[in-house]
PDB file of N, CA and C in Angstrom:
ATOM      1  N   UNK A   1       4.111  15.886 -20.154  1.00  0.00           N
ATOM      2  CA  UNK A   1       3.460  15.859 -18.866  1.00  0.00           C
ATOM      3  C   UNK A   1       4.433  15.291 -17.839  1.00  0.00           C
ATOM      4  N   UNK A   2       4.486  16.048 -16.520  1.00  0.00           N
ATOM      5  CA  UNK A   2       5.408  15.734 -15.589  1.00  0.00           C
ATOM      6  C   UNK A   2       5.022  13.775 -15.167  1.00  0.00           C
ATOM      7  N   UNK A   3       5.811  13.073 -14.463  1.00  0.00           N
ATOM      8  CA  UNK A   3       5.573  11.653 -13.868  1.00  0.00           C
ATOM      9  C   UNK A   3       5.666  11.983 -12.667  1.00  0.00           C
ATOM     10  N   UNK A   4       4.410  11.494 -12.212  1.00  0.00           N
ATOM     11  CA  UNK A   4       4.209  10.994 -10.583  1.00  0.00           C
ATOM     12  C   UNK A   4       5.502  10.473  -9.918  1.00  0.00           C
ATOM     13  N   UNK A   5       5.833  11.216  -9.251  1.00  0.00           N
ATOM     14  CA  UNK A   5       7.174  10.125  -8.462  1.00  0.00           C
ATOM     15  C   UNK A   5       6.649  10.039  -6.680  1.00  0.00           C
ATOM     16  N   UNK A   6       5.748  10.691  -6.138  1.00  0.00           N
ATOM     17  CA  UNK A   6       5.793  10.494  -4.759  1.00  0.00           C
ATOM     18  C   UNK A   6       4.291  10.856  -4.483  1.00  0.00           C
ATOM     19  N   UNK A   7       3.701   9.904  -3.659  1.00  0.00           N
ATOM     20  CA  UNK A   7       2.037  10.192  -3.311  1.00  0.00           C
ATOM     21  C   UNK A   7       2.145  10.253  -1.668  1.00  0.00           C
ATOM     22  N   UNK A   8       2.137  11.368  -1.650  1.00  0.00           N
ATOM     23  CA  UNK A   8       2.096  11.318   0.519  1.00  0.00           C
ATOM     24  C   UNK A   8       0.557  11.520   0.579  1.00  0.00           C
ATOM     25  N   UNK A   9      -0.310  10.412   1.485  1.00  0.00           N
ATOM     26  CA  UNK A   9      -1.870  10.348   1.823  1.00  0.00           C
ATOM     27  C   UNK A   9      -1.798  10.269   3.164  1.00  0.00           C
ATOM     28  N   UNK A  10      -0.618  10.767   4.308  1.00  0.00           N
ATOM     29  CA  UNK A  10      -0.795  10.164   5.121  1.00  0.00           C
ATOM     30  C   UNK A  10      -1.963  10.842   5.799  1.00  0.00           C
ATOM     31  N   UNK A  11      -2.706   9.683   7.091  1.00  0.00           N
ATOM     32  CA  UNK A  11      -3.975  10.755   7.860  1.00  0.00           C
ATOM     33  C   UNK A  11      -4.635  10.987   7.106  1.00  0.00           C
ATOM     34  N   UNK A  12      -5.460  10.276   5.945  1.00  0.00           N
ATOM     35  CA  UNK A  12      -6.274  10.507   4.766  1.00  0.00           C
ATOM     36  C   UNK A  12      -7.422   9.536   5.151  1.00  0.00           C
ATOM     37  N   UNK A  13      -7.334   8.363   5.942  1.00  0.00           N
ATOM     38  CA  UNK A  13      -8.710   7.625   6.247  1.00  0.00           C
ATOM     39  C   UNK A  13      -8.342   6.291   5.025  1.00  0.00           C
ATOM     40  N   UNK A  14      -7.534   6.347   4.712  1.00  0.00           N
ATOM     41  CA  UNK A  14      -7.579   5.506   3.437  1.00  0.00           C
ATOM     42  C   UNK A  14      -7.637   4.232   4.103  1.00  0.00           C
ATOM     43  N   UNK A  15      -8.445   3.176   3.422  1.00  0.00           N
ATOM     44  CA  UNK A  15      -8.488   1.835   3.726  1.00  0.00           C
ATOM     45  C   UNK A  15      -7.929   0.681   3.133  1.00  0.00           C
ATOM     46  N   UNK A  16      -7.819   1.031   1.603  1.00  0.00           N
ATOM     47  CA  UNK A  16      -6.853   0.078   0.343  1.00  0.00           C
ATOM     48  C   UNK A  16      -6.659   0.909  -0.173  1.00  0.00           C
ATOM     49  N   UNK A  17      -5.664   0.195  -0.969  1.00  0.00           N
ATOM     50  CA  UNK A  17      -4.650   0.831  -2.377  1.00  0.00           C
ATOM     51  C   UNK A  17      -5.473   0.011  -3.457  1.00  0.00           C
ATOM     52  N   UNK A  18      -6.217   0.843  -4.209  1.00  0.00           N
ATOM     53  CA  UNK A  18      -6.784   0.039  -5.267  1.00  0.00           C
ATOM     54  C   UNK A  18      -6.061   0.326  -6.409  1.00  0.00           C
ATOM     55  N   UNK A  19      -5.940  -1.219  -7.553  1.00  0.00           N
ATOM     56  CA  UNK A  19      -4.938  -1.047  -8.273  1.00  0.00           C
ATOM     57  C   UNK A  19      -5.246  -0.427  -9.301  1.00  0.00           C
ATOM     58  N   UNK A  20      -6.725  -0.173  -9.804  1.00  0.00           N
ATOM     59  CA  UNK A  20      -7.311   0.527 -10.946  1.00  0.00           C
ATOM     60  C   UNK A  20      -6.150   2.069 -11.077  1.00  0.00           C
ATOM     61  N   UNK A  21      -5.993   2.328  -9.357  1.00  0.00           N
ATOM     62  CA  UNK A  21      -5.504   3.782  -9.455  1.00  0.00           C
ATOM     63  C   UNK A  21      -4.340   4.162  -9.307  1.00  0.00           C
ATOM     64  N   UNK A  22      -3.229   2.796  -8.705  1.00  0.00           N
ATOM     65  CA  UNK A  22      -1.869   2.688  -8.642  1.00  0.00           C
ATOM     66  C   UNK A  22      -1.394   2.685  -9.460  1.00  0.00           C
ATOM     67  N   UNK A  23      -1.669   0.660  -9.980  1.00  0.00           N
ATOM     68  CA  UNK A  23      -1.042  -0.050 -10.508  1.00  0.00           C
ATOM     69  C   UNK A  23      -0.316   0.888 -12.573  1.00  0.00           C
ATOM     70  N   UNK A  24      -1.145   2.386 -12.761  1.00  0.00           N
ATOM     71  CA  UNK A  24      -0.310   2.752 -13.716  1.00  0.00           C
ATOM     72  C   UNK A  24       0.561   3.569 -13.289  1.00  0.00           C
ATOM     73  N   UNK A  25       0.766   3.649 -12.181  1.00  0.00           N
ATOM     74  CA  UNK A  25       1.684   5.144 -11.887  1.00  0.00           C
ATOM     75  C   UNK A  25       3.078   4.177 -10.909  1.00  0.00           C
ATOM     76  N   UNK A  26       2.488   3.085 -10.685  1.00  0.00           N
ATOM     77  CA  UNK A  26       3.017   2.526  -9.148  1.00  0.00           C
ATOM     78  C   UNK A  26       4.466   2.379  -9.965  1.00  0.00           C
ATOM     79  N   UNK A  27       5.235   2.257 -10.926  1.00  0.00           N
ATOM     80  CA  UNK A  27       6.770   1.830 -11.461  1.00  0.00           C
ATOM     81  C   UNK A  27       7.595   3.113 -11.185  1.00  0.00           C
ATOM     82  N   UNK A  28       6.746   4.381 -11.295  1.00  0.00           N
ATOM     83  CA  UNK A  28       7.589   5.594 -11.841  1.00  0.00           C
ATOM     84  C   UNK A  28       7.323   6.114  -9.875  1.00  0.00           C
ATOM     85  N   UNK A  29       7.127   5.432  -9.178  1.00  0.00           N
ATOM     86  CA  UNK A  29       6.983   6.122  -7.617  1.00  0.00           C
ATOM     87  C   UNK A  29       8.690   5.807  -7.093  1.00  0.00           C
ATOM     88  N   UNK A  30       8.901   6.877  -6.297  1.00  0.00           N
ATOM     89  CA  UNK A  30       9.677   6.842  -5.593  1.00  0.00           C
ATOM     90  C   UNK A  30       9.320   6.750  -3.819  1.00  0.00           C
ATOM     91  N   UNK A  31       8.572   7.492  -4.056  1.00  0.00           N
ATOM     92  CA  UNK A  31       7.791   7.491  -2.752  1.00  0.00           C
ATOM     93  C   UNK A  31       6.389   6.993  -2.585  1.00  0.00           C
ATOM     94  N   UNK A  32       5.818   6.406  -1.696  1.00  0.00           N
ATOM     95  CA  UNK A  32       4.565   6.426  -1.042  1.00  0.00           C
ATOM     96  C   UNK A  32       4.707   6.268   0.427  1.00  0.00           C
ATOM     97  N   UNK A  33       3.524   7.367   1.170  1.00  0.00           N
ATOM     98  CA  UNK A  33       3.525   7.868   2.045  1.00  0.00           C
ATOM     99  C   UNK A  33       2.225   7.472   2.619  1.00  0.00           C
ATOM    100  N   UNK A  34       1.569   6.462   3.371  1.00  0.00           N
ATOM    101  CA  UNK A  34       0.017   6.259   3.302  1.00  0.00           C
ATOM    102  C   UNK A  34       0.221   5.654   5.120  1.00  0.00           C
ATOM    103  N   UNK A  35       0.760   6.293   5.793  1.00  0.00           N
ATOM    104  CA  UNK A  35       1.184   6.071   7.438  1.00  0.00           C
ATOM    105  C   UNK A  35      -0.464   6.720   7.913  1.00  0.00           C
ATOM    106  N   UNK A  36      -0.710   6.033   9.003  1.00  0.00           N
ATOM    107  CA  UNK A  36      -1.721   7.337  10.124  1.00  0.00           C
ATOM    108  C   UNK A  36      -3.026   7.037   8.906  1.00  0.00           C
ATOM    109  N   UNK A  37      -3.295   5.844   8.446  1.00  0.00           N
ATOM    110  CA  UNK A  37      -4.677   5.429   7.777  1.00  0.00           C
ATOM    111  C   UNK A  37      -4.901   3.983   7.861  1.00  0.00           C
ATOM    112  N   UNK A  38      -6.165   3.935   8.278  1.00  0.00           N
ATOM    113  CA  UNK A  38      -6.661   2.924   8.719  1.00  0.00           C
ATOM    114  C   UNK A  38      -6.930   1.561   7.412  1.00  0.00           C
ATOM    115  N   UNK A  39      -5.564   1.224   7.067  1.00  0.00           N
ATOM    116  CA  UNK A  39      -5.340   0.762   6.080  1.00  0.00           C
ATOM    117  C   UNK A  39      -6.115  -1.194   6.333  1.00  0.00           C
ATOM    118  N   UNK A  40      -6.794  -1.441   5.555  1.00  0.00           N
ATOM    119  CA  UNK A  40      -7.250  -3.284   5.892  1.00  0.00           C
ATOM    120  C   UNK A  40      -6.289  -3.844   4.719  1.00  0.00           C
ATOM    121  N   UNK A  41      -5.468  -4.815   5.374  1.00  0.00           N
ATOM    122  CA  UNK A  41      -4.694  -5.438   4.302  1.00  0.00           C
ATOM    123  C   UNK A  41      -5.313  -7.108   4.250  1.00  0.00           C
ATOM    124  N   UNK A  42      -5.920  -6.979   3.369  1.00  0.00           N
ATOM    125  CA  UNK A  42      -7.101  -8.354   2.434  1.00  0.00           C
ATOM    126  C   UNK A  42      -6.484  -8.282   1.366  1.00  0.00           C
ATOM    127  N   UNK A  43      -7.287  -9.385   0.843  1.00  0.00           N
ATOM    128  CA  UNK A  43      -7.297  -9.930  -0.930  1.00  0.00           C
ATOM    129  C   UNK A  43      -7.197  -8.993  -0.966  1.00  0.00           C
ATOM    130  N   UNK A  44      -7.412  -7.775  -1.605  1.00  0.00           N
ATOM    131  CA  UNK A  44      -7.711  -6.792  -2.462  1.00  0.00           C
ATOM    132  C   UNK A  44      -6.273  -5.507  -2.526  1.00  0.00           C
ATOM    133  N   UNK A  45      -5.335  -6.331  -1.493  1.00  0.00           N
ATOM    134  CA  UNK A  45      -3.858  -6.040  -1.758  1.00  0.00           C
ATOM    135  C   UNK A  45      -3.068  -6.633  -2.408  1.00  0.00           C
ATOM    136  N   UNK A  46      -3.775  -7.913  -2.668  1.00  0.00           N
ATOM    137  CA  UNK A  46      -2.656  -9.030  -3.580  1.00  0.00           C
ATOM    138  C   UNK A  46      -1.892  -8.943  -5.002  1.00  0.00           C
ATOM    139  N   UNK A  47      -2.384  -7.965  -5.342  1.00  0.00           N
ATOM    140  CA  UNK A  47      -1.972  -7.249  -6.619  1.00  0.00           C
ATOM    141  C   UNK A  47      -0.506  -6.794  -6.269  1.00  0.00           C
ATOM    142  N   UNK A  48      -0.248  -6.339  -5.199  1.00  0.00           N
ATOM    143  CA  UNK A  48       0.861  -5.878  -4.617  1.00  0.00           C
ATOM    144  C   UNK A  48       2.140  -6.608  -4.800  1.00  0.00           C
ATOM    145  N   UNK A  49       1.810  -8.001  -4.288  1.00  0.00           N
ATOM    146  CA  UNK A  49       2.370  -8.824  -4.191  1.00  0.00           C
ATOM    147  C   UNK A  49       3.453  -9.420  -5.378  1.00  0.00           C
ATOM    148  N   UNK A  50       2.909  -8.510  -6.723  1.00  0.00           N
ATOM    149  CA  UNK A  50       3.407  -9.034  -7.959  1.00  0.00           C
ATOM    150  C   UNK A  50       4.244  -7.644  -8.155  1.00  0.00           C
ATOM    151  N   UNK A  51       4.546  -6.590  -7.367  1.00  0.00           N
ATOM    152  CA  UNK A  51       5.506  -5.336  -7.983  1.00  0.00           C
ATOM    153  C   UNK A  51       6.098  -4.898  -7.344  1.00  0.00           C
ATOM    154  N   UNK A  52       7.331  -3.950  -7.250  1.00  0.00           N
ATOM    155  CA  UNK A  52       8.741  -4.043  -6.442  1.00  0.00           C
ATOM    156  C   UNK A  52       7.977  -2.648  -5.938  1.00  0.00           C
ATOM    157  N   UNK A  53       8.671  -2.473  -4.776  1.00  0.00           N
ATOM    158  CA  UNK A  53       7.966  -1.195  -3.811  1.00  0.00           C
ATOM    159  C   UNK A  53       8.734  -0.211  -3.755  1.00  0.00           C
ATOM    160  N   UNK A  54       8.525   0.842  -4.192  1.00  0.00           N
ATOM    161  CA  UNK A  54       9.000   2.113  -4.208  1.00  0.00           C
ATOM    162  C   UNK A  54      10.152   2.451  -3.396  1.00  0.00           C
ATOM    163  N   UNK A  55      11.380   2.894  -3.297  1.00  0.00           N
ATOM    164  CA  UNK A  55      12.493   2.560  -2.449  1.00  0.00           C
ATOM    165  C   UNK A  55      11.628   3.198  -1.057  1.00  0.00           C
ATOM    166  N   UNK A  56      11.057   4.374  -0.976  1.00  0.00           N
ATOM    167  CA  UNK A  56      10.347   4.665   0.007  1.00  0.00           C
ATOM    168  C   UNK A  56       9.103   4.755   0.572  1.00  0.00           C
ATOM    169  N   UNK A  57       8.828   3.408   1.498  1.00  0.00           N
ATOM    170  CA  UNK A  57       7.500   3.305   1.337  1.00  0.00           C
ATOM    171  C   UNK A  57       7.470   3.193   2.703  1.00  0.00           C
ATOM    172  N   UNK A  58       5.987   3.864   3.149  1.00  0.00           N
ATOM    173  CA  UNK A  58       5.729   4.208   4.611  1.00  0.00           C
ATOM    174  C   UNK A  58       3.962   3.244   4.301  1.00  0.00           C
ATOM    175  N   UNK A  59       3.688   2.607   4.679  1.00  0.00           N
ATOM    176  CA  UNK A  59       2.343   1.990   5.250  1.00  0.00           C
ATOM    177  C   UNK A  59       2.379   0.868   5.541  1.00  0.00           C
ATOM    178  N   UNK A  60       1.069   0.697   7.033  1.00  0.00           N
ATOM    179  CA  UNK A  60       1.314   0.045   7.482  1.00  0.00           C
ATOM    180  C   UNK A  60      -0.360  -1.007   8.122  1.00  0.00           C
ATOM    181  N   UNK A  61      -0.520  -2.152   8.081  1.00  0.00           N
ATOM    182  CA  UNK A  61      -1.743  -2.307   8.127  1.00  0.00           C
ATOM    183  C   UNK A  61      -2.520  -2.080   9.691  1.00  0.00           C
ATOM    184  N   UNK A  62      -3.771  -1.691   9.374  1.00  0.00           N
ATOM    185  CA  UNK A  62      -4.746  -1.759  10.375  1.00  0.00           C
ATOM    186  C   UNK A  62      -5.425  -2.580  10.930  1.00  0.00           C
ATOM    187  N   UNK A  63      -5.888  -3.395   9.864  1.00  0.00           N
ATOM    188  CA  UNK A  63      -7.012  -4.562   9.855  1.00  0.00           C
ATOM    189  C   UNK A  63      -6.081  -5.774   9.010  1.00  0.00           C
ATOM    190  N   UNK A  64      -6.498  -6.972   9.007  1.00  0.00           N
ATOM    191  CA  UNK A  64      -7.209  -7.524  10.744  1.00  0.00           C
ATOM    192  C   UNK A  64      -6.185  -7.012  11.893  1.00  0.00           C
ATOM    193  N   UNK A  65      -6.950  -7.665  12.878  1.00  0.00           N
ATOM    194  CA  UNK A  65      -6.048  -7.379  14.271  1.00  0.00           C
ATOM    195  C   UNK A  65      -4.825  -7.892  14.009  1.00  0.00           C
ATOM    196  N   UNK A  66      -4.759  -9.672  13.482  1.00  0.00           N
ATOM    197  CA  UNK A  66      -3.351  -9.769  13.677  1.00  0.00           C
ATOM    198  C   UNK A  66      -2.002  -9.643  12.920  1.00  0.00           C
ATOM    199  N   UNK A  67      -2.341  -8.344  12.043  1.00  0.00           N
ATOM    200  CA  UNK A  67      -1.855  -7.773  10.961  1.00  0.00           C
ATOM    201  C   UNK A  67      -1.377  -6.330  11.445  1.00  0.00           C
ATOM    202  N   UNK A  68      -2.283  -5.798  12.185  1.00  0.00           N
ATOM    203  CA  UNK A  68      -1.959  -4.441  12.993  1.00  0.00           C
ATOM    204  C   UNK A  68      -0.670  -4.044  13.124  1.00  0.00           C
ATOM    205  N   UNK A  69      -0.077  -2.707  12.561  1.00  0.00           N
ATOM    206  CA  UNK A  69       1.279  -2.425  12.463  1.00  0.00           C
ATOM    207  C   UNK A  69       2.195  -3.187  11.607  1.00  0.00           C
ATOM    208  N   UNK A  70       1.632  -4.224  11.275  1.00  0.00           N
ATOM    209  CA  UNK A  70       2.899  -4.857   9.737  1.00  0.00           C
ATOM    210  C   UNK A  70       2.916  -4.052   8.865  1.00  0.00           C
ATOM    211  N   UNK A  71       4.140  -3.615   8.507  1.00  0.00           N
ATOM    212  CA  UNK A  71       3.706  -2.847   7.144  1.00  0.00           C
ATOM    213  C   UNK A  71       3.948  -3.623   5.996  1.00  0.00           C
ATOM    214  N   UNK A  72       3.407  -3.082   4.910  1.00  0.00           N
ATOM    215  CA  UNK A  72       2.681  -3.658   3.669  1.00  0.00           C
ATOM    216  C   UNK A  72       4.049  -4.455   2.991  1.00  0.00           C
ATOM    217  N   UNK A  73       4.849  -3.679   3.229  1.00  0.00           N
ATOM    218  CA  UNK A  73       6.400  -4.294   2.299  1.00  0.00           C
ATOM    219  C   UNK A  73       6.734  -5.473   2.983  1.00  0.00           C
ATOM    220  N   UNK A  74       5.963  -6.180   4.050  1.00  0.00           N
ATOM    221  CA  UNK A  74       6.529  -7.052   4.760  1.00  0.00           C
ATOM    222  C   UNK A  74       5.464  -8.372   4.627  1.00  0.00           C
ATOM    223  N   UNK A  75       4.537  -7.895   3.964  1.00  0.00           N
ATOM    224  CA  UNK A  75       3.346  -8.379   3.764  1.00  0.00           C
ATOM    225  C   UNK A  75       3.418 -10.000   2.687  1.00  0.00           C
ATOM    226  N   UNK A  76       2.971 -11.133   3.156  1.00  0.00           N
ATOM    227  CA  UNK A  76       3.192 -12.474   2.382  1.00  0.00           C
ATOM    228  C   UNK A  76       1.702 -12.986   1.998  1.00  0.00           C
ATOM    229  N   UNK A  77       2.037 -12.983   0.713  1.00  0.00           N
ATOM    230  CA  UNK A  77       0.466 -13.316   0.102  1.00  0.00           C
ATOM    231  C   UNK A  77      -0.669 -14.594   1.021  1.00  0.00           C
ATOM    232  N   UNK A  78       0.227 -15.427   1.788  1.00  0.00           N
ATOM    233  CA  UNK A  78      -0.410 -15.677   2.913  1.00  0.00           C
ATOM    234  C   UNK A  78      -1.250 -14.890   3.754  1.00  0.00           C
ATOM    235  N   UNK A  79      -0.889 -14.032   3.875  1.00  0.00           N
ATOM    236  CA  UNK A  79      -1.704 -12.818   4.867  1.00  0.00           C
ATOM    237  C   UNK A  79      -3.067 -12.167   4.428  1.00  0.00           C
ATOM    238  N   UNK A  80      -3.139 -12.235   2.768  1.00  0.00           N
ATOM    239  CA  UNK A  80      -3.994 -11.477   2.588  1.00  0.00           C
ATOM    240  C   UNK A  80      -4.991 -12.299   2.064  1.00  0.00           C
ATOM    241  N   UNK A  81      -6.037 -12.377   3.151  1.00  0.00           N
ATOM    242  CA  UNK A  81      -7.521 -13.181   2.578  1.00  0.00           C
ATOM    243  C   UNK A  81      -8.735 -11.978   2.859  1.00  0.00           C
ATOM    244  N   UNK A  82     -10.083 -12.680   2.458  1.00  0.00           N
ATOM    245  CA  UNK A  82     -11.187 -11.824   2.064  1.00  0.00           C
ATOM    246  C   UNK A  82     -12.341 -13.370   2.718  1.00  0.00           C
TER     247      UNK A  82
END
């Protein structure tokens, strides 16, 4: 069976990256593409926080306000509460 190497969602509405659905594919990515979605970066990104990011990664948060436009690779487990 082929390996996932690149997930482009951009403009998909997406709100989180849940890890049930990443976290097995997320090592073998080269790409993720999740720009132009109204992404909330909370707790429920902190999973993140523990795995190296795909050399190419496009997303960027929505929510909260003072998170708006950070993108996720820049993201400090400080940031993400619930």
């Amino acid at each position: 069976m082929p390996s996932l190497v690149s997930v482009l969602l951009a403009e998909n509405n997406i709100v989180t990256i849940d890890m049930k659905t990443f976290a097995p594919v997320w090592s073998q990515l080269n790409k993720i593409d999740l720009l132009d979605n109204p992404m909330r970066c909370d707790c429920r990104l902190r999973w993140l926080m523990g795995v190296s990011f795909p050399k190419n990664t496009w997303a960027e948060c929505a929510e909260p306000p003072k998170l708006n436009g950070t993108e996720i690779i820049k993201l400090h487990p400080d940031d993400l509460w619930c």
